[in-house]
PDB file of N, CA and C in Angstrom:
ATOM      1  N   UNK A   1      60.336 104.080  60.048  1.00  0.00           N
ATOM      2  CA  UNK A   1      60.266 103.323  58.815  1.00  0.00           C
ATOM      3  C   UNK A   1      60.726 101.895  59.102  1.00  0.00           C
ATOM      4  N   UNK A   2      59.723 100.786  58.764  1.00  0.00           N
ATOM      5  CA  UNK A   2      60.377  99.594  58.982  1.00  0.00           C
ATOM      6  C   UNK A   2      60.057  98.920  57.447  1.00  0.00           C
ATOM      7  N   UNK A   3      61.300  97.684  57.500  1.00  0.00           N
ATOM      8  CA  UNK A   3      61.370  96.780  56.540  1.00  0.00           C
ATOM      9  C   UNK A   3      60.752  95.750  56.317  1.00  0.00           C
ATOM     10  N   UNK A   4      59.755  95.283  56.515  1.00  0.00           N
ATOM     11  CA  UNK A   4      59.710  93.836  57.024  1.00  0.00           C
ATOM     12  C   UNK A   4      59.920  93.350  58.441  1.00  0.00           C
ATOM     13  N   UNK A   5      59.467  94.408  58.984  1.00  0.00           N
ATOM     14  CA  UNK A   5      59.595  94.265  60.757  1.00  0.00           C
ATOM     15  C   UNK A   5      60.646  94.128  61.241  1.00  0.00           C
ATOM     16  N   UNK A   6      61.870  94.923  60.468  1.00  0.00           N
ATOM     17  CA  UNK A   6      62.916  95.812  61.120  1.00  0.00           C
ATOM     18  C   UNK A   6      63.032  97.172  61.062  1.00  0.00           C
ATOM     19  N   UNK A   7      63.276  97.891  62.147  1.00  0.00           N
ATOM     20  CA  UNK A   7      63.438  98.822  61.979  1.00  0.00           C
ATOM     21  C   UNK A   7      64.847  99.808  61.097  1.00  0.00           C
ATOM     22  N   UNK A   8      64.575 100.847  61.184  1.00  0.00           N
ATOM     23  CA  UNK A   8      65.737 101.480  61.148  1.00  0.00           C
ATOM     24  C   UNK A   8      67.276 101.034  61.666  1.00  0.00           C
ATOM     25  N   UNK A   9      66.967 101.387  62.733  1.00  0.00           N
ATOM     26  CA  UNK A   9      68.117 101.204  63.374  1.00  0.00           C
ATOM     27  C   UNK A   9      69.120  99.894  63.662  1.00  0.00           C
ATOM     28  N   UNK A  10      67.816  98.942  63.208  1.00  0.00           N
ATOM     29  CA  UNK A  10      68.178  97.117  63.393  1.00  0.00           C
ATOM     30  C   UNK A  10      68.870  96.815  61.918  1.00  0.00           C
ATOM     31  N   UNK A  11      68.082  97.931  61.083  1.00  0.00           N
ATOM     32  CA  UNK A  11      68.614  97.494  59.947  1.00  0.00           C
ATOM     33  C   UNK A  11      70.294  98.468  59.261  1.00  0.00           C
ATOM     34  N   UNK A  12      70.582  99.169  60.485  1.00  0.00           N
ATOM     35  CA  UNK A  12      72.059  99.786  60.381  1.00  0.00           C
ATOM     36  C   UNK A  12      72.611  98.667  60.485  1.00  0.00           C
ATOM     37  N   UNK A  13      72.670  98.488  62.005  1.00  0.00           N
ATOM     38  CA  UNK A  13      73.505  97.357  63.047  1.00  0.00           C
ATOM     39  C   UNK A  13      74.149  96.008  61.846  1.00  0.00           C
ATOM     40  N   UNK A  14      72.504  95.506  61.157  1.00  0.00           N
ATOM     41  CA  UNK A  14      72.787  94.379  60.899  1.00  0.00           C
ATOM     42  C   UNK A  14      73.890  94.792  59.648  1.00  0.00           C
ATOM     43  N   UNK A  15      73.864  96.003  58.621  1.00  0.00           N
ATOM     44  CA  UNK A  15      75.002  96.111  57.350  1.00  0.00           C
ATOM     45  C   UNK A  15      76.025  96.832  58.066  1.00  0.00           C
ATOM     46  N   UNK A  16      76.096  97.040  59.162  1.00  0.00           N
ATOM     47  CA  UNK A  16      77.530  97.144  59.825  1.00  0.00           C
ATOM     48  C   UNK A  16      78.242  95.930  60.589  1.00  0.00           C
ATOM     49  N   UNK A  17      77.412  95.163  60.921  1.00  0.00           N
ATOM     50  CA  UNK A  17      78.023  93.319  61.040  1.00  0.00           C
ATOM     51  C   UNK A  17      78.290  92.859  59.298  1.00  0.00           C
ATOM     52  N   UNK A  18      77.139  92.863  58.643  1.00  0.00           N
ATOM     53  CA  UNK A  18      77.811  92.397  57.493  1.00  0.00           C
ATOM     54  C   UNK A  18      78.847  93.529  56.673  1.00  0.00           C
ATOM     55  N   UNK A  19      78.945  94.614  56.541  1.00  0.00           N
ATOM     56  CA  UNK A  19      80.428  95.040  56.468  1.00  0.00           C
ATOM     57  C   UNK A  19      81.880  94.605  57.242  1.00  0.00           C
ATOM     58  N   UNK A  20      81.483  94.496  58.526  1.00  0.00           N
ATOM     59  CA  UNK A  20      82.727  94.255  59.269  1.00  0.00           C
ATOM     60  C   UNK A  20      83.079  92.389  58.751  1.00  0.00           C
ATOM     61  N   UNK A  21      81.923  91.737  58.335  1.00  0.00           N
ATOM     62  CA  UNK A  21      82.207  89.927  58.241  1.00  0.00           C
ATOM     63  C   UNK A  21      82.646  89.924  56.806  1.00  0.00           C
ATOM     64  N   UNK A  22      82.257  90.607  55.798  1.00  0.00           N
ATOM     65  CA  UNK A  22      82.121  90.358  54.621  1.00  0.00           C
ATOM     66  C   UNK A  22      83.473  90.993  53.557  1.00  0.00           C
ATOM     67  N   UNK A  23      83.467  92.326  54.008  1.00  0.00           N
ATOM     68  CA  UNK A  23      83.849  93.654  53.425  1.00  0.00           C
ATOM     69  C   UNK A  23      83.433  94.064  52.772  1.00  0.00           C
ATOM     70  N   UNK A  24      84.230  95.729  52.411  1.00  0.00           N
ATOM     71  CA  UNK A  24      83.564  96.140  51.226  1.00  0.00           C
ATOM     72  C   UNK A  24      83.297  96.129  49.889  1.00  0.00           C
ATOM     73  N   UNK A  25      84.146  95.211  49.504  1.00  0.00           N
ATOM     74  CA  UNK A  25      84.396  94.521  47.814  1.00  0.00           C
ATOM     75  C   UNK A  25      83.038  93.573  47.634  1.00  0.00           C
ATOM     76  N   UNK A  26      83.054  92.822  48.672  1.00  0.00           N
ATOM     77  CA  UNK A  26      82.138  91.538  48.563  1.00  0.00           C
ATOM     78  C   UNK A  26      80.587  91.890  49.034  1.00  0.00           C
ATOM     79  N   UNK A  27      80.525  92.766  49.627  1.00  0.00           N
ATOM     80  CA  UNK A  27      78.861  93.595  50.085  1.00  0.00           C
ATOM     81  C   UNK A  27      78.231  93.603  49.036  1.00  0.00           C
ATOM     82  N   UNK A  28      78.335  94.260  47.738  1.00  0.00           N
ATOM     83  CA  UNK A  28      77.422  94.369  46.565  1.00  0.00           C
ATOM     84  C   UNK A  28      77.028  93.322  46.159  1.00  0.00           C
ATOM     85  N   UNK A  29      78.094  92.342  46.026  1.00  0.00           N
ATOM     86  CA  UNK A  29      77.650  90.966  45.463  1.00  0.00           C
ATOM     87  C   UNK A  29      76.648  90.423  46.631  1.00  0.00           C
ATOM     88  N   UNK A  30      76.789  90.501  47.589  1.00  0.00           N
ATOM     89  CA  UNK A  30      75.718  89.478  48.886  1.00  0.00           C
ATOM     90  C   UNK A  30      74.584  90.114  48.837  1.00  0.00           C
ATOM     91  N   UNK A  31      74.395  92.042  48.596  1.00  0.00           N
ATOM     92  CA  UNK A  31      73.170  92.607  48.763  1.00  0.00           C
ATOM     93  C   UNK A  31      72.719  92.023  47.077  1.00  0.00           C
ATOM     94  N   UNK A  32      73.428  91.989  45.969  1.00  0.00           N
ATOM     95  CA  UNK A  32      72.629  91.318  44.824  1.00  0.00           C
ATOM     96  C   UNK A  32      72.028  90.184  44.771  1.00  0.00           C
ATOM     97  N   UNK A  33      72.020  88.977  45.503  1.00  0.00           N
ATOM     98  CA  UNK A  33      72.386  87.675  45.406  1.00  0.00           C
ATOM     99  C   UNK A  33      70.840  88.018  46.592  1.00  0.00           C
ATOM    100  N   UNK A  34      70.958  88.607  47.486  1.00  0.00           N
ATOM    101  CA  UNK A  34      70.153  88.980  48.623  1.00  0.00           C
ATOM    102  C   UNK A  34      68.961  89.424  47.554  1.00  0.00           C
ATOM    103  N   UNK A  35      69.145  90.334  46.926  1.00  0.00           N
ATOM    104  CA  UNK A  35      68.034  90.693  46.123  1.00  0.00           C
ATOM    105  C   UNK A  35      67.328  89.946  45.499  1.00  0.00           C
ATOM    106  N   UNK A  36      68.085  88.771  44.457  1.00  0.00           N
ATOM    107  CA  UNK A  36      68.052  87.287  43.811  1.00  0.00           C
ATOM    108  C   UNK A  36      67.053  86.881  44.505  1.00  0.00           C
ATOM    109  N   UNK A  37      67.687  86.073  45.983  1.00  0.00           N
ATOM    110  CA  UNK A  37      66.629  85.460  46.290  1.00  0.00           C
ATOM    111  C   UNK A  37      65.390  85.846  47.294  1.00  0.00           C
ATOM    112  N   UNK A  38      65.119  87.194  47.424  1.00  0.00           N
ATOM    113  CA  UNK A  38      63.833  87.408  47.689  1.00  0.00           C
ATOM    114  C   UNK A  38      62.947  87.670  46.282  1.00  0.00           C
ATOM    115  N   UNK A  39      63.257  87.791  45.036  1.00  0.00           N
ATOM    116  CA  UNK A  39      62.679  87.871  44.077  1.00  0.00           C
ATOM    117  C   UNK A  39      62.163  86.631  43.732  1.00  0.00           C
ATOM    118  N   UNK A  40      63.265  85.790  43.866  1.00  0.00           N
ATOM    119  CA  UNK A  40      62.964  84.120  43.609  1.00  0.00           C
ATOM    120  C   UNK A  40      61.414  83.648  44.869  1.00  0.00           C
ATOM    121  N   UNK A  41      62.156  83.795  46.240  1.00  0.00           N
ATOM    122  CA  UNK A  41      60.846  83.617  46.985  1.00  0.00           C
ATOM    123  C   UNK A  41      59.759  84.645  46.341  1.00  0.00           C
ATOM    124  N   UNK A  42      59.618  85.141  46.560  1.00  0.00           N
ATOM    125  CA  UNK A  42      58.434  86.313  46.327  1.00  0.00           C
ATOM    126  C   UNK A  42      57.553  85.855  44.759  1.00  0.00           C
ATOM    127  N   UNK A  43      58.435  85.433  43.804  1.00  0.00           N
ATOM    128  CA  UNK A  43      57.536  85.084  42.888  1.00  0.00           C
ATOM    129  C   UNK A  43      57.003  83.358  43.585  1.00  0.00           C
ATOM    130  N   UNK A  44      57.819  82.393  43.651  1.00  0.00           N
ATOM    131  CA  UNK A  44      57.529  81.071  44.302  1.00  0.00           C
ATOM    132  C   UNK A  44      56.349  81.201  45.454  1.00  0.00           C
ATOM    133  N   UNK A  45      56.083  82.340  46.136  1.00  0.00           N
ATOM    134  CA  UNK A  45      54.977  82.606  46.563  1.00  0.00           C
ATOM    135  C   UNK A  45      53.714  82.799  45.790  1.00  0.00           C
ATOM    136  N   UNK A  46      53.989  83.968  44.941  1.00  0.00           N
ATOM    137  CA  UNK A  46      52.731  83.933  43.832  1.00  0.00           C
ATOM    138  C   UNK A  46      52.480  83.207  43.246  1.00  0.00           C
ATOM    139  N   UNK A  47      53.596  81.946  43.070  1.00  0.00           N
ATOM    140  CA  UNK A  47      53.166  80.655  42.160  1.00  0.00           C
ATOM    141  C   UNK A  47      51.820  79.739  42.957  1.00  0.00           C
ATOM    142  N   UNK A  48      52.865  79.869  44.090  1.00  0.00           N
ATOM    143  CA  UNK A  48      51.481  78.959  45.194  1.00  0.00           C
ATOM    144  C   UNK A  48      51.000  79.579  45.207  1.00  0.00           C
ATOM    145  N   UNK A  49      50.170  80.576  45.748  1.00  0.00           N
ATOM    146  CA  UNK A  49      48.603  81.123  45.655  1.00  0.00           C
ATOM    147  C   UNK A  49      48.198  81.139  44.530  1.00  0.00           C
ATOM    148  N   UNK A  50      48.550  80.859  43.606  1.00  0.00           N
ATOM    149  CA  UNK A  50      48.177  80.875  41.983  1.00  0.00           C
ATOM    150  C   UNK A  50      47.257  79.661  42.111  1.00  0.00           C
ATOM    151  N   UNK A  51      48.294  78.815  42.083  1.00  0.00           N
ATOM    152  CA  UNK A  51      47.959  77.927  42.107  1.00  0.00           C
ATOM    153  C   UNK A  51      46.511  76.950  43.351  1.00  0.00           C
ATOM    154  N   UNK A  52      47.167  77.608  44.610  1.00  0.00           N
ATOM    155  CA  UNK A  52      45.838  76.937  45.357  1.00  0.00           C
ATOM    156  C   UNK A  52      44.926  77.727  44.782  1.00  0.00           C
ATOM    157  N   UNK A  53      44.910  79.027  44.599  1.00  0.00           N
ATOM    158  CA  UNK A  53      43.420  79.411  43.888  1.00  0.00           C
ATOM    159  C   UNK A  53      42.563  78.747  42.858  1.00  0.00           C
ATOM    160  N   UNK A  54      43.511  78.600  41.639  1.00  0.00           N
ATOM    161  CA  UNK A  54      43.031  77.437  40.461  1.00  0.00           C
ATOM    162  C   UNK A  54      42.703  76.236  41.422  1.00  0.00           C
ATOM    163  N   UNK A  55      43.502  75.429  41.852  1.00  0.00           N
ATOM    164  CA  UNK A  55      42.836  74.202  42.536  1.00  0.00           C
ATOM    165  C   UNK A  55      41.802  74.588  43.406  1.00  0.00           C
ATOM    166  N   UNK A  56      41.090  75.518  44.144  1.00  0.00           N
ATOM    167  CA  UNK A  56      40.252  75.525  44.903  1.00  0.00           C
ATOM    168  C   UNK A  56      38.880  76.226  44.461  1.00  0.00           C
ATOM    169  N   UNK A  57      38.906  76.947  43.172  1.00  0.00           N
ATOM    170  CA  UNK A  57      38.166  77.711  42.224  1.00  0.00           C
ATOM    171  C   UNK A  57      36.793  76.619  41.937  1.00  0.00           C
ATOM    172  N   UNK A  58      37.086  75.700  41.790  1.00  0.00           N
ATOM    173  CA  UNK A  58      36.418  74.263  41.244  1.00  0.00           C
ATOM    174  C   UNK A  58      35.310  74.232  42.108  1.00  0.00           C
ATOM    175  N   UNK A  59      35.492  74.291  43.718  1.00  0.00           N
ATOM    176  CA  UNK A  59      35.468  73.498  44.768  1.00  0.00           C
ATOM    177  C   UNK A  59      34.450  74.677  45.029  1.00  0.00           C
ATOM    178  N   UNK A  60      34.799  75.819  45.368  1.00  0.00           N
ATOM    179  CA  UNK A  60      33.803  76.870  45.877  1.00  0.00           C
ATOM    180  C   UNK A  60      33.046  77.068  45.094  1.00  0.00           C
ATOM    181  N   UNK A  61      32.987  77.038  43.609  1.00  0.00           N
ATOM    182  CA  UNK A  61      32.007  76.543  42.918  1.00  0.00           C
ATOM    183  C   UNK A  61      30.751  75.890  42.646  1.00  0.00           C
ATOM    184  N   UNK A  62      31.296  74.851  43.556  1.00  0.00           N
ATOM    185  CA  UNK A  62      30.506  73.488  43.363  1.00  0.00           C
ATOM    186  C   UNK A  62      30.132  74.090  44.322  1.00  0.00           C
ATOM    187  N   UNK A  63      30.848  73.950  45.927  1.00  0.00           N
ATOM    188  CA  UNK A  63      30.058  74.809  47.370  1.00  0.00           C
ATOM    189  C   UNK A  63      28.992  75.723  46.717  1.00  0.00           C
ATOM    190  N   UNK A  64      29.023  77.189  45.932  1.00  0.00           N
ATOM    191  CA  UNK A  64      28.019  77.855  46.046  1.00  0.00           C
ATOM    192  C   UNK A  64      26.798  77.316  45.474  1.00  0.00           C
ATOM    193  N   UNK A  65      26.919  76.409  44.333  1.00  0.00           N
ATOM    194  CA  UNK A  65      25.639  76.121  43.851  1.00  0.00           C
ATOM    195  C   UNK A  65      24.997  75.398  44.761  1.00  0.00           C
ATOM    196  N   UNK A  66      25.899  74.280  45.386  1.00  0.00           N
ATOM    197  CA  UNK A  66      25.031  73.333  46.713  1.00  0.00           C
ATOM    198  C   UNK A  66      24.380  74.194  47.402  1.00  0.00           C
ATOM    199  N   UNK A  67      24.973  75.253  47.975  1.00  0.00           N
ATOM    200  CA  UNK A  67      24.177  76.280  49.001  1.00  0.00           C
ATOM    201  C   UNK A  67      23.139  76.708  48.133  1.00  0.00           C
ATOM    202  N   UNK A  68      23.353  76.944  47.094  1.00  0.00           N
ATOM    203  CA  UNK A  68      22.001  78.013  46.488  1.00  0.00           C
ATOM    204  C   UNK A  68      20.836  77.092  46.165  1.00  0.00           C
ATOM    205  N   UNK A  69      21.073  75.789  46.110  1.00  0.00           N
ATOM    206  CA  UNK A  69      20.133  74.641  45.622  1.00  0.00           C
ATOM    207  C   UNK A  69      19.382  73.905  46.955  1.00  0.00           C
ATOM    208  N   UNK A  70      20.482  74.401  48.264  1.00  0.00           N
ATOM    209  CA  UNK A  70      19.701  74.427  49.276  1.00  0.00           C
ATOM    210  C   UNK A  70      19.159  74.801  49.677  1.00  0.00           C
ATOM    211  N   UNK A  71      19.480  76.378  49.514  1.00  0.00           N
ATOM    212  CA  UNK A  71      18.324  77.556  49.796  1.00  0.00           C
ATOM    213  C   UNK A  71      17.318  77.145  49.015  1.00  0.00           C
ATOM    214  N   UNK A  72      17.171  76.974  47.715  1.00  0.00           N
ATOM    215  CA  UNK A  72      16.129  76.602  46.754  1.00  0.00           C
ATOM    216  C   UNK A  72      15.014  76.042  47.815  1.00  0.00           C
ATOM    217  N   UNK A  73      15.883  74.318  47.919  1.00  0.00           N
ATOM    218  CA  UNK A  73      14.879  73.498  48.421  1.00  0.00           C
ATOM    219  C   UNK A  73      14.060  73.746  49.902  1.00  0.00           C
ATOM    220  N   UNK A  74      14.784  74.326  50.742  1.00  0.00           N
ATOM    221  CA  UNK A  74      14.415  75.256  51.852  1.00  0.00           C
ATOM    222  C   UNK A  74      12.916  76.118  51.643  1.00  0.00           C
ATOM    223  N   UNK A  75      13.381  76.922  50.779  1.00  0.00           N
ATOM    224  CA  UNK A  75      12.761  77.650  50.669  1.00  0.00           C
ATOM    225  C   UNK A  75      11.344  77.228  49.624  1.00  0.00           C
ATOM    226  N   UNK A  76      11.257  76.352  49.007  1.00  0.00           N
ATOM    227  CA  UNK A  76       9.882  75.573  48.510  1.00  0.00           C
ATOM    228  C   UNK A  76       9.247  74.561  49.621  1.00  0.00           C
ATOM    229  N   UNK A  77      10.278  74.182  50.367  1.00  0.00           N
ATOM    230  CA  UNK A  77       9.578  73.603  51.334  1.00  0.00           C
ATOM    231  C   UNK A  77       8.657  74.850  52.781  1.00  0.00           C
ATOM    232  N   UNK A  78       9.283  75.468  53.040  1.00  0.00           N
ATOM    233  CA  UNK A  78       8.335  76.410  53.528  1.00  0.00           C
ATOM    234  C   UNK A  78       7.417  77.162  53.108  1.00  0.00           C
ATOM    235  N   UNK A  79       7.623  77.718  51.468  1.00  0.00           N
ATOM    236  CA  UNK A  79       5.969  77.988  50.684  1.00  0.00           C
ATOM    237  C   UNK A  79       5.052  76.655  50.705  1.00  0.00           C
ATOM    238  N   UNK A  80       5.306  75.312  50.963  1.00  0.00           N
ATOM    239  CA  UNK A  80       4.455  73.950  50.718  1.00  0.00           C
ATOM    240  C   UNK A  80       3.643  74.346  51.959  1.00  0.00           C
ATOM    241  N   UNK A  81       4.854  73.670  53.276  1.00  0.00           N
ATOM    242  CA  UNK A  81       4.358  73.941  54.848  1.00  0.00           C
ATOM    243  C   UNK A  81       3.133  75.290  54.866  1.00  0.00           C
ATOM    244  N   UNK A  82       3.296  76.421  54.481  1.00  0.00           N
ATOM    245  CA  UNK A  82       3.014  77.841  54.568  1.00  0.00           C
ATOM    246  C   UNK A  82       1.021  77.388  54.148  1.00  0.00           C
ATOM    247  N   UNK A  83       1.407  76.936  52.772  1.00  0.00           N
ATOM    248  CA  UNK A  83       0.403  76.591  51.687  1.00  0.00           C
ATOM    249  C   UNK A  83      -0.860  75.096  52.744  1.00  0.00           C
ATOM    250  N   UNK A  84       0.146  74.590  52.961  1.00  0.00           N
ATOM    251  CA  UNK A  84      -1.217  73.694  53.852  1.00  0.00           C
ATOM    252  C   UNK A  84      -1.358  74.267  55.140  1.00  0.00           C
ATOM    253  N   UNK A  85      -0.921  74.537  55.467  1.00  0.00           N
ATOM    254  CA  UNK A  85      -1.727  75.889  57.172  1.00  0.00           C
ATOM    255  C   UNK A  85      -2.526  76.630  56.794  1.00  0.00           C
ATOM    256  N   UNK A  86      -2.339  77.239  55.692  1.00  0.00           N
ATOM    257  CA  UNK A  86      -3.492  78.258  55.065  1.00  0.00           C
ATOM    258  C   UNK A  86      -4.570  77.053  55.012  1.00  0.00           C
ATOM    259  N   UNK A  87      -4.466  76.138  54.169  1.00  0.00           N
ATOM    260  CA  UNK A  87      -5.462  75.346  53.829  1.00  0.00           C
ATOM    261  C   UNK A  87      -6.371  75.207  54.854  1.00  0.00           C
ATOM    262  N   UNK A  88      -5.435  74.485  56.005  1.00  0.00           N
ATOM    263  CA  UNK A  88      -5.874  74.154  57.275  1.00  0.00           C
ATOM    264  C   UNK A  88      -7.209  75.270  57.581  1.00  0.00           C
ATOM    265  N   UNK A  89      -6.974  75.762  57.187  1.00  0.00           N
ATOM    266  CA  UNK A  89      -7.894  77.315  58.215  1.00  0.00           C
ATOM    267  C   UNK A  89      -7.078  77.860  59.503  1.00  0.00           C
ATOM    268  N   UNK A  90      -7.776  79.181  59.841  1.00  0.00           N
ATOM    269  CA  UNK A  90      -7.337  79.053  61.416  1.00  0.00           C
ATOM    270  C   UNK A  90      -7.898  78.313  62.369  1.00  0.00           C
ATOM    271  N   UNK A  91      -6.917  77.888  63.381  1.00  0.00           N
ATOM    272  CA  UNK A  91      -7.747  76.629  64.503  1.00  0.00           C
ATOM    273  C   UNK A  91      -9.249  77.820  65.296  1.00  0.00           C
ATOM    274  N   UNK A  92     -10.220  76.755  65.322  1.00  0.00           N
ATOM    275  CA  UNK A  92     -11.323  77.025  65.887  1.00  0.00           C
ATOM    276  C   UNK A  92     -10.908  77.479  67.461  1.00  0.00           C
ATOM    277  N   UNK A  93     -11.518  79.008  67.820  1.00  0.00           N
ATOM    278  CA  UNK A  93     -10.909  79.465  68.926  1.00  0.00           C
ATOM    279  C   UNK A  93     -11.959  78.607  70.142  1.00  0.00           C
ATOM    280  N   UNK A  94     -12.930  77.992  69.781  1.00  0.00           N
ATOM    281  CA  UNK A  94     -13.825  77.367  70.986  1.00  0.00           C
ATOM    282  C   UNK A  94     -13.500  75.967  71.270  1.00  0.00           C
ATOM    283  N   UNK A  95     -12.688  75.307  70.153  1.00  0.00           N
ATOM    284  CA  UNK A  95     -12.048  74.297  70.515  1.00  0.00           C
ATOM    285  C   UNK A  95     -10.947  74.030  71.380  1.00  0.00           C
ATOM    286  N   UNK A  96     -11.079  72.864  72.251  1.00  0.00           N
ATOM    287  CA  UNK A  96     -10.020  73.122  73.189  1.00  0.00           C
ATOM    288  C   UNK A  96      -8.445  72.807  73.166  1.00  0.00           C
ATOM    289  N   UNK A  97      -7.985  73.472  73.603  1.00  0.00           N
ATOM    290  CA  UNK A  97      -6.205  72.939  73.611  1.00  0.00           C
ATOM    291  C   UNK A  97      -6.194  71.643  73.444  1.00  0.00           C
ATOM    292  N   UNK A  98      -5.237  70.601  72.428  1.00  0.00           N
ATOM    293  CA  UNK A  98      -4.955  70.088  72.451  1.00  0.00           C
ATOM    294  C   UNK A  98      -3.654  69.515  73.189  1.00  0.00           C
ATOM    295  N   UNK A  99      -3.824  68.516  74.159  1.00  0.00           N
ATOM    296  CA  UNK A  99      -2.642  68.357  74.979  1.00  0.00           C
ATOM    297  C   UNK A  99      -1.945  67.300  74.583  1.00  0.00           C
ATOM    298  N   UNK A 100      -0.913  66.965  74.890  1.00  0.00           N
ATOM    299  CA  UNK A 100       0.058  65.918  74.135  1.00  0.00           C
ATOM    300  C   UNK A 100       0.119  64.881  75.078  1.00  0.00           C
ATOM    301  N   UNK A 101      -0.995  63.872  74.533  1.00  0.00           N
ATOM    302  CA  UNK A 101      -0.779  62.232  75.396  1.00  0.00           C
ATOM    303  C   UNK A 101       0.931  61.682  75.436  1.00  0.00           C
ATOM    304  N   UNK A 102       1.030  61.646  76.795  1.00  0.00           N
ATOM    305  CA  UNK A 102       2.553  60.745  77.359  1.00  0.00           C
ATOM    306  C   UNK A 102       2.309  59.456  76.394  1.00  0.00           C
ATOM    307  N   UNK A 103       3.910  58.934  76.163  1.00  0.00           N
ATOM    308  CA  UNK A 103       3.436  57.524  75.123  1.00  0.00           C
ATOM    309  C   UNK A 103       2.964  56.780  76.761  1.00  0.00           C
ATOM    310  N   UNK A 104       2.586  55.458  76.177  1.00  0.00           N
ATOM    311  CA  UNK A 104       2.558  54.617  77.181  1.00  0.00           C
ATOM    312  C   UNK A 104       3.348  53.813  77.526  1.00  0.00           C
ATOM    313  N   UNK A 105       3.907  53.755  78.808  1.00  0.00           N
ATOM    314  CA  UNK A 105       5.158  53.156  79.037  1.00  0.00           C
ATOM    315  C   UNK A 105       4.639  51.642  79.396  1.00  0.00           C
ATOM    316  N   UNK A 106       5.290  50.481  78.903  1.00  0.00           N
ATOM    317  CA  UNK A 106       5.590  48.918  79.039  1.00  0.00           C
ATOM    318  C   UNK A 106       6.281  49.346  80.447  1.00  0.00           C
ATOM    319  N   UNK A 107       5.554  47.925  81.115  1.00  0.00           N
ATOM    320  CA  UNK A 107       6.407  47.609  82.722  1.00  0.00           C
ATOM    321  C   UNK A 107       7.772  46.918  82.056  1.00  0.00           C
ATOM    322  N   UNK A 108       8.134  46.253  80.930  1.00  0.00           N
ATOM    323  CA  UNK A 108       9.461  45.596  80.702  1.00  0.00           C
ATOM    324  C   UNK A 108      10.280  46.738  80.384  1.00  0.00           C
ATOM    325  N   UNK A 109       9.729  48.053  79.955  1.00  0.00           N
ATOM    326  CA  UNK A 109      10.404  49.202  79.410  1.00  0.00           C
ATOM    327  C   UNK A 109      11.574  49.962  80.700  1.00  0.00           C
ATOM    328  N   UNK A 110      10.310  49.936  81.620  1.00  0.00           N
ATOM    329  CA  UNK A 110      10.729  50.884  82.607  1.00  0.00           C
ATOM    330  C   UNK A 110      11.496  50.112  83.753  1.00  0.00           C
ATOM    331  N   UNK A 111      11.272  48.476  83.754  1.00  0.00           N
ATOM    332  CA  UNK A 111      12.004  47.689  84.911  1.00  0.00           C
ATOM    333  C   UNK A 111      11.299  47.725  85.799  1.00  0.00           C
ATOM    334  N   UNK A 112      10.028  48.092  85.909  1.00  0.00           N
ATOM    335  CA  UNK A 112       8.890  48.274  87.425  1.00  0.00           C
ATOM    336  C   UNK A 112       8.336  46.924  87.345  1.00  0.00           C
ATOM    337  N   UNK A 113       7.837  46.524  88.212  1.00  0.00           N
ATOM    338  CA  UNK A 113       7.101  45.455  88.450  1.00  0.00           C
ATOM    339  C   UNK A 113       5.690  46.200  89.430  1.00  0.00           C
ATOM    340  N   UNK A 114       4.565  46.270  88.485  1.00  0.00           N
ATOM    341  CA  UNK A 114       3.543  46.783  89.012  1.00  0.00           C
ATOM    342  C   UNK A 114       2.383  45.571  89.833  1.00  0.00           C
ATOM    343  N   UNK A 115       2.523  44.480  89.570  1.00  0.00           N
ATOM    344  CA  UNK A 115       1.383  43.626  90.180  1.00  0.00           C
ATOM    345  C   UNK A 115       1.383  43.581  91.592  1.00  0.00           C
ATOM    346  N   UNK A 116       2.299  44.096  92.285  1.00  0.00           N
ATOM    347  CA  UNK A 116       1.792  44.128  93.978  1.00  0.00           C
ATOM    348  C   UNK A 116       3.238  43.534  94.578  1.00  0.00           C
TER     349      UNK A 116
END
């Protein structure tokens, strides 16, 4: 059985140091006060995540519609693309490959000096 990632046995040791530092009159009051303020943290935790949630609620919001308005536009743009290929026809299978002319390179482009 652990506490908060002490064990058992860590968690003897440590209320037999604080018995022997404290005593036994004054133990109840330190384990109350101990209780105090993990209640105090523990809610001051739920405050912040409360809170970044409300502040960030806005935001993922806005994020999902952008995404969904992107998908939108995405996705009308590939029924358009889709829609003129059909148009196109299929390419004529006796026509030949079209090959992709190199641009033409300028001698000032490339730094060659071609005249001889």
């Amino acid at each position: 059985m652990e506490f908060g990632g002490i064990g058992f046995g860590e968690l003897l040791v440590i209320l037999l140091i604080a018995l022997i530092i404290f005593g036994p009159h004054r133990l109840p009051e330190i384990a109350r006060k101990m209780g105090e303020t993990v209640r105090h943290f523990t809610q001051a935790t739920a405050d912040l995540n409360r809170k970044i949630e409300e502040e960030t609620r806005e935001d993922v919001k806005d994020l999902k519609e952008a995404a969904r308005e992107l998908g939108e536009d995405i996705s009308s743009e590939v029924k358009r693309i889709d829609s003129e290929i059909k148009e196109d026809g299929p390419p004529d299978p006796q026509a030949p490959p079209r090959s992709p002319q190199p641009p033409a390179q300028d001698e000032h482009q490339t730094g060659e000096d071609r005249s001889g």
